[in-house]
C-alpha atoms as a PDB file:
ATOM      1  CA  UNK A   1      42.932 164.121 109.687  1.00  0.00           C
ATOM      2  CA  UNK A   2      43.241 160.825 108.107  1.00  0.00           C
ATOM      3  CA  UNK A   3      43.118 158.002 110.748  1.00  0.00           C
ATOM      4  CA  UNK A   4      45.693 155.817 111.419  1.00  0.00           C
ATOM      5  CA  UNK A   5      44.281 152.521 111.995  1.00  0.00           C
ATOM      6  CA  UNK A   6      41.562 150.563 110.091  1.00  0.00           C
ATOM      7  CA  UNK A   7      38.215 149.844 111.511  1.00  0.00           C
ATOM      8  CA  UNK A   8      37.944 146.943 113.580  1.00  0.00           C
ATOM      9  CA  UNK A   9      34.860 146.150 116.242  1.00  0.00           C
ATOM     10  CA  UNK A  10      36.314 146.768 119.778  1.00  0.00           C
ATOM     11  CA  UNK A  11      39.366 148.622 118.693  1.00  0.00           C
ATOM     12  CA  UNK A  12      37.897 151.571 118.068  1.00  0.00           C
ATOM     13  CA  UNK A  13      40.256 153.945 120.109  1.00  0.00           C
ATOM     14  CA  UNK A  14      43.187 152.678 118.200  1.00  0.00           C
ATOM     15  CA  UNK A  15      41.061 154.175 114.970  1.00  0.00           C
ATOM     16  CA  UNK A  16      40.209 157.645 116.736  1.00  0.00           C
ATOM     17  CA  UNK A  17      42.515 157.932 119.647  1.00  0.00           C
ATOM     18  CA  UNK A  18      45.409 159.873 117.565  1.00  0.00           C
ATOM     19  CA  UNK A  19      42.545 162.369 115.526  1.00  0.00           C
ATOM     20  CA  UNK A  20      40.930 163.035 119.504  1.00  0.00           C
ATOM     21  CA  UNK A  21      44.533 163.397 120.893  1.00  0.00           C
ATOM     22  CA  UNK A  22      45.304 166.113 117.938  1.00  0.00           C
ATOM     23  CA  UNK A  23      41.920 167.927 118.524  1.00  0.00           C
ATOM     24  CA  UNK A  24      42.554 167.753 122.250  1.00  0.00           C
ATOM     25  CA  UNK A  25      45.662 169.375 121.898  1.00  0.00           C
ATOM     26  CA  UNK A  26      44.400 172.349 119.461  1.00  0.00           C
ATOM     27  CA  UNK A  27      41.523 173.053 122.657  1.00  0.00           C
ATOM     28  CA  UNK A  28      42.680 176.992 123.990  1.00  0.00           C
ATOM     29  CA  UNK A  29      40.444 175.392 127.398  1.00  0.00           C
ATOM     30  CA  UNK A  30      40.222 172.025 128.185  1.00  0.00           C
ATOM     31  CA  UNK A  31      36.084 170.859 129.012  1.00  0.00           C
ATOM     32  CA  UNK A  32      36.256 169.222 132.818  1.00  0.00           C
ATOM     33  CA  UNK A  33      34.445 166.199 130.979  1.00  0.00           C
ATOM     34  CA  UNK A  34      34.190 164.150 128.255  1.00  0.00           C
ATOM     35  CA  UNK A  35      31.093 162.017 126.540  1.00  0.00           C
ATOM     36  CA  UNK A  36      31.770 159.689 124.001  1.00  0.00           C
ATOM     37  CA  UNK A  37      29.970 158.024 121.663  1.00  0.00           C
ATOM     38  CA  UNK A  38      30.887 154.723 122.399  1.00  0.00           C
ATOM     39  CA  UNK A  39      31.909 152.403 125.595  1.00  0.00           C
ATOM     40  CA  UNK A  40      33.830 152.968 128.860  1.00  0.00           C
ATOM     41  CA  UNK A  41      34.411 150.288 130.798  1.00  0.00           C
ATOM     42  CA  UNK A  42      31.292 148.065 129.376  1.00  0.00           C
ATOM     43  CA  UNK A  43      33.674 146.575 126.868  1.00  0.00           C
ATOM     44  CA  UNK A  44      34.667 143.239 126.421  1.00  0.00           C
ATOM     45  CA  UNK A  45      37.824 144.536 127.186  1.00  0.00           C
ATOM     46  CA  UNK A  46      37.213 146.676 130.062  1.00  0.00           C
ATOM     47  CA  UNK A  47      38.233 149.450 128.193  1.00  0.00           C
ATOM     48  CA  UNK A  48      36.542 151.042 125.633  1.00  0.00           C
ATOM     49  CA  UNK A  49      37.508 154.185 124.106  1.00  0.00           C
ATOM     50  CA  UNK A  50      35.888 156.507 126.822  1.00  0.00           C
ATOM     51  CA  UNK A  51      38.160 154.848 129.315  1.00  0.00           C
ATOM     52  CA  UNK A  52      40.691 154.880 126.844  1.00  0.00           C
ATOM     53  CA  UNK A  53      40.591 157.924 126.146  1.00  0.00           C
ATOM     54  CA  UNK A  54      39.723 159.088 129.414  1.00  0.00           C
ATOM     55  CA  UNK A  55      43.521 157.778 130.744  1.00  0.00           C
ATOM     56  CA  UNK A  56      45.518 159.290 128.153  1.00  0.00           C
ATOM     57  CA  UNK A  57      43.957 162.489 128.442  1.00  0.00           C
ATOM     58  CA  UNK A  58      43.732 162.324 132.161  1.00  0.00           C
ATOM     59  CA  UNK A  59      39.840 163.701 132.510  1.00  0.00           C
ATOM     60  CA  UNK A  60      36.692 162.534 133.504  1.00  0.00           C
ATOM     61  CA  UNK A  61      35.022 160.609 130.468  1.00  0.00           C
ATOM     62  CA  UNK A  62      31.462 158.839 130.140  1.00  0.00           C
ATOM     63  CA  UNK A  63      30.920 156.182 127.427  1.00  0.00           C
ATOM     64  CA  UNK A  64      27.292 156.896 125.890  1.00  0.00           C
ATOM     65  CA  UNK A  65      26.456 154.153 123.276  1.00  0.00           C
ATOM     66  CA  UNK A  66      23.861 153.758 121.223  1.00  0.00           C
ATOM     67  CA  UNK A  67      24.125 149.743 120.686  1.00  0.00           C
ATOM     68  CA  UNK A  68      25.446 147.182 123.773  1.00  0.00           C
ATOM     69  CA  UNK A  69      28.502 145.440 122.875  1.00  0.00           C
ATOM     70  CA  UNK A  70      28.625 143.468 125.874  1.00  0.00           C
ATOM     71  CA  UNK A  71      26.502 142.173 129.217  1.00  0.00           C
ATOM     72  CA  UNK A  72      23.354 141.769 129.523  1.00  0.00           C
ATOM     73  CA  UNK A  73      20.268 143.709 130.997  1.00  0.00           C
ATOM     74  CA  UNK A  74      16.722 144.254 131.352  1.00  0.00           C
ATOM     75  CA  UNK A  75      15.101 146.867 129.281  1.00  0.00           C
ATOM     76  CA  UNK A  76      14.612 149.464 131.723  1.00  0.00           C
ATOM     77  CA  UNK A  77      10.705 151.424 132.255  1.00  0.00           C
ATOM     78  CA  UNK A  78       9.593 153.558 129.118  1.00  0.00           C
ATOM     79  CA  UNK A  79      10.014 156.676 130.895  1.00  0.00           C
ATOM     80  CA  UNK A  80      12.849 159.418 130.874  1.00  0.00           C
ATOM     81  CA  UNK A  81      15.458 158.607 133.541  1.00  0.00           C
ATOM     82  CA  UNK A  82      14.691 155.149 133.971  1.00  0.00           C
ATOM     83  CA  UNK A  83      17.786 152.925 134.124  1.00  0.00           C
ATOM     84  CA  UNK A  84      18.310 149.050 134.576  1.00  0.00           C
ATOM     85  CA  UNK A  85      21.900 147.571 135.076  1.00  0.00           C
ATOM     86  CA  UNK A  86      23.982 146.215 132.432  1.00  0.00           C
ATOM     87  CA  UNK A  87      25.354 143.464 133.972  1.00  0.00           C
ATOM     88  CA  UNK A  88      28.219 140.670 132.513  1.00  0.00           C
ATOM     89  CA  UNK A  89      27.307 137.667 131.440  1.00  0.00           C
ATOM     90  CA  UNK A  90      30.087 135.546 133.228  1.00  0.00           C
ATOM     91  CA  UNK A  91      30.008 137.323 136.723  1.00  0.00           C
ATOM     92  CA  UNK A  92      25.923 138.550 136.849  1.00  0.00           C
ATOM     93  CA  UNK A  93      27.472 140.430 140.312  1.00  0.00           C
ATOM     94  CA  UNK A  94      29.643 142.785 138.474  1.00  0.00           C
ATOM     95  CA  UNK A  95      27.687 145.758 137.227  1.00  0.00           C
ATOM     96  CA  UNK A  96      29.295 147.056 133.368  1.00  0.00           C
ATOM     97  CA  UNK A  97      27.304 149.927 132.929  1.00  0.00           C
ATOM     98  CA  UNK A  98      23.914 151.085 132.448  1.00  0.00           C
ATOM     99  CA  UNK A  99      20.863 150.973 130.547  1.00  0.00           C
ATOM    100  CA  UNK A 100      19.578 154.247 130.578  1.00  0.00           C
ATOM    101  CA  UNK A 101      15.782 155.804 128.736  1.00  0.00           C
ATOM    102  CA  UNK A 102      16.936 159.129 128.002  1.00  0.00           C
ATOM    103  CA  UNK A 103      13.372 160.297 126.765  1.00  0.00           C
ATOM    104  CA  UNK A 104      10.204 158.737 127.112  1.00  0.00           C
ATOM    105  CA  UNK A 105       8.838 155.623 124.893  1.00  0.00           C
ATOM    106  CA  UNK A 106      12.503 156.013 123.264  1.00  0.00           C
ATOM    107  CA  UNK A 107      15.263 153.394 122.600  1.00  0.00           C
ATOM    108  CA  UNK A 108      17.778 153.572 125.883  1.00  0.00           C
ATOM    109  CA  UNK A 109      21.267 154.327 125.426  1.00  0.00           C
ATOM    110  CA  UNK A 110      24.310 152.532 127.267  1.00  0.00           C
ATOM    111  CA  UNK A 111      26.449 154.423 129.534  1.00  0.00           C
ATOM    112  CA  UNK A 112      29.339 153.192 131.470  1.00  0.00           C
ATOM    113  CA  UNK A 113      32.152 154.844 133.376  1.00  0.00           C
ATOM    114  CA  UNK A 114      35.597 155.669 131.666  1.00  0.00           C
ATOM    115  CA  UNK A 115      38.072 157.176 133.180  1.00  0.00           C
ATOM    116  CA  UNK A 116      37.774 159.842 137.485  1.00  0.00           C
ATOM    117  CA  UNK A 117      34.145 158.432 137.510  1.00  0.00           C
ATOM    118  CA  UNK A 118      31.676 156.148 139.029  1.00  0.00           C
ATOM    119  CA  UNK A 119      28.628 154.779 137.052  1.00  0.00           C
ATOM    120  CA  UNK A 120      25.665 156.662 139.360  1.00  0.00           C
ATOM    121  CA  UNK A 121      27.296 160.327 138.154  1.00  0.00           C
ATOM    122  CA  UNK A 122      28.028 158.954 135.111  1.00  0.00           C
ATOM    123  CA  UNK A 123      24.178 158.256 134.409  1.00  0.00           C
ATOM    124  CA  UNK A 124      23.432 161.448 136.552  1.00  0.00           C
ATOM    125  CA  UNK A 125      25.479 163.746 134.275  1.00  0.00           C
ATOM    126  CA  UNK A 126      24.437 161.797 131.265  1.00  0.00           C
ATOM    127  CA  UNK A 127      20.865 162.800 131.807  1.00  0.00           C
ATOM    128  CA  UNK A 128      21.432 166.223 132.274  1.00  0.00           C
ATOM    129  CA  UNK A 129      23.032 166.496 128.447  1.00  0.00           C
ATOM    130  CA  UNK A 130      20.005 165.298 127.323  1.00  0.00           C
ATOM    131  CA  UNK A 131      17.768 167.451 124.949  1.00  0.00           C
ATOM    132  CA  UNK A 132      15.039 166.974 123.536  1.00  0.00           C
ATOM    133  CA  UNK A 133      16.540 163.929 121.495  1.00  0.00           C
ATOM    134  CA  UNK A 134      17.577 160.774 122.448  1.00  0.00           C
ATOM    135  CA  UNK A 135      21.392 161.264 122.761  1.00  0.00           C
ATOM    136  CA  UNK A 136      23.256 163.687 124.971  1.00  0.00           C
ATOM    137  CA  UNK A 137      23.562 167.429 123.682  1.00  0.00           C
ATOM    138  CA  UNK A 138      27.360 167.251 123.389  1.00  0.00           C
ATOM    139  CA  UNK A 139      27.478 163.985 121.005  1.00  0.00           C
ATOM    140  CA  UNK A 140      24.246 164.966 119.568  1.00  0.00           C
ATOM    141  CA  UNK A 141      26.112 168.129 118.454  1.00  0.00           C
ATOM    142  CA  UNK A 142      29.689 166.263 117.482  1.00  0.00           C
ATOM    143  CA  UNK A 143      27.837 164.064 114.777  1.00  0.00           C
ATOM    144  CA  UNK A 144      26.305 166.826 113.750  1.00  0.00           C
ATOM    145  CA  UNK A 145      29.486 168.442 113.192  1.00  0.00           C
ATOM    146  CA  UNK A 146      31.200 166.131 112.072  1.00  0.00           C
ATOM    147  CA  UNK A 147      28.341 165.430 109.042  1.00  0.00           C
ATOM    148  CA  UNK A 148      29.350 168.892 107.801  1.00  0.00           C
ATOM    149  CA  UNK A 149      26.971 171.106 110.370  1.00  0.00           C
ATOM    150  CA  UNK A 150      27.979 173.877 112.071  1.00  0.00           C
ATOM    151  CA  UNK A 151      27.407 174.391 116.029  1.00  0.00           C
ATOM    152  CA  UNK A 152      24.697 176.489 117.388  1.00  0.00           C
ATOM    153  CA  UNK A 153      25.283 179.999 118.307  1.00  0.00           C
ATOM    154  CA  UNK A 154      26.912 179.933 121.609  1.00  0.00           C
ATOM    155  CA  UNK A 155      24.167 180.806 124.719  1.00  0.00           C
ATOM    156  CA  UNK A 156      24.926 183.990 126.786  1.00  0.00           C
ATOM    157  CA  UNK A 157      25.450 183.168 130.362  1.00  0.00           C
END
């Protein structure tokens, strides 16, 4: 569907929020979480579109970015699973998100919390999406998609 709402840095919800909110509503099952591509709570606002998302549609959500929009943070070890806190820049005490190495040697991706979750599961679960590639299965799979693939054949079991 078309999208209502130009594209404008840090409003991105406001772009995609109506086309999710249409999908979501099409779903015969509803998932018990939700990844996005893009931020949760590390967001200048507080509230990127996982957690934006993530209170309209009243389920868990994890934002899983590729690029930081906010805070600041140490680049965490090379290896898979090592994470260093994404921290903002006016109040260093209050943790954003996370930095997160998703494969070895790899850039790391930034997750942060969006709506019925706390950052440690939200790195936890984040990790266990992950392939063999850098970003989680599920949004791995959804740009896929949405580049004119189709979806894998579903796995028995």
């Amino acid at each position: 569907m078309k999208t209502p709402f130009p594209y404008v840095p840090g409003l991105l919800s406001f772009r995609e929020g109506p086309v999710i909110v249409a999908a979501w509503e099409k779903l015969p099952s509803k998932p018990d979480l939700v990844l996005f591509d893009g931020q949760g709570t590390a967001h200048p606002r507080g509230m990127g579109i996982a957690a934006h998302m993530g209170l309209w549609l009243d389920v868990p959500t994890i934002g899983v970015a590729k690029t930081r929009l906010c805070g600041v943070a140490m680049e965490p070890a090379p290896h898979r699973g090592a994470v260093a806190d994404l921290l903002d820049e006016t109040d260093p005490r209050h943790v954003l998100g996370a930095v997160v190495r998703t494969r070895d040697g790899v850039h790391p991706v930034f997750v942060s919390p969006g709506h019925h979750i706390d950052l440690a599961h939200a790195v936890e679960l984040t990790l266990r999406c992950v392939g063999r590639h850098r970003l989680p299965e599920p949004i791995r799979w959804a740009h896929h998609v949405a580049g004119g693939g189709s979806l894998p054949p579903a796995q028995p079991g």
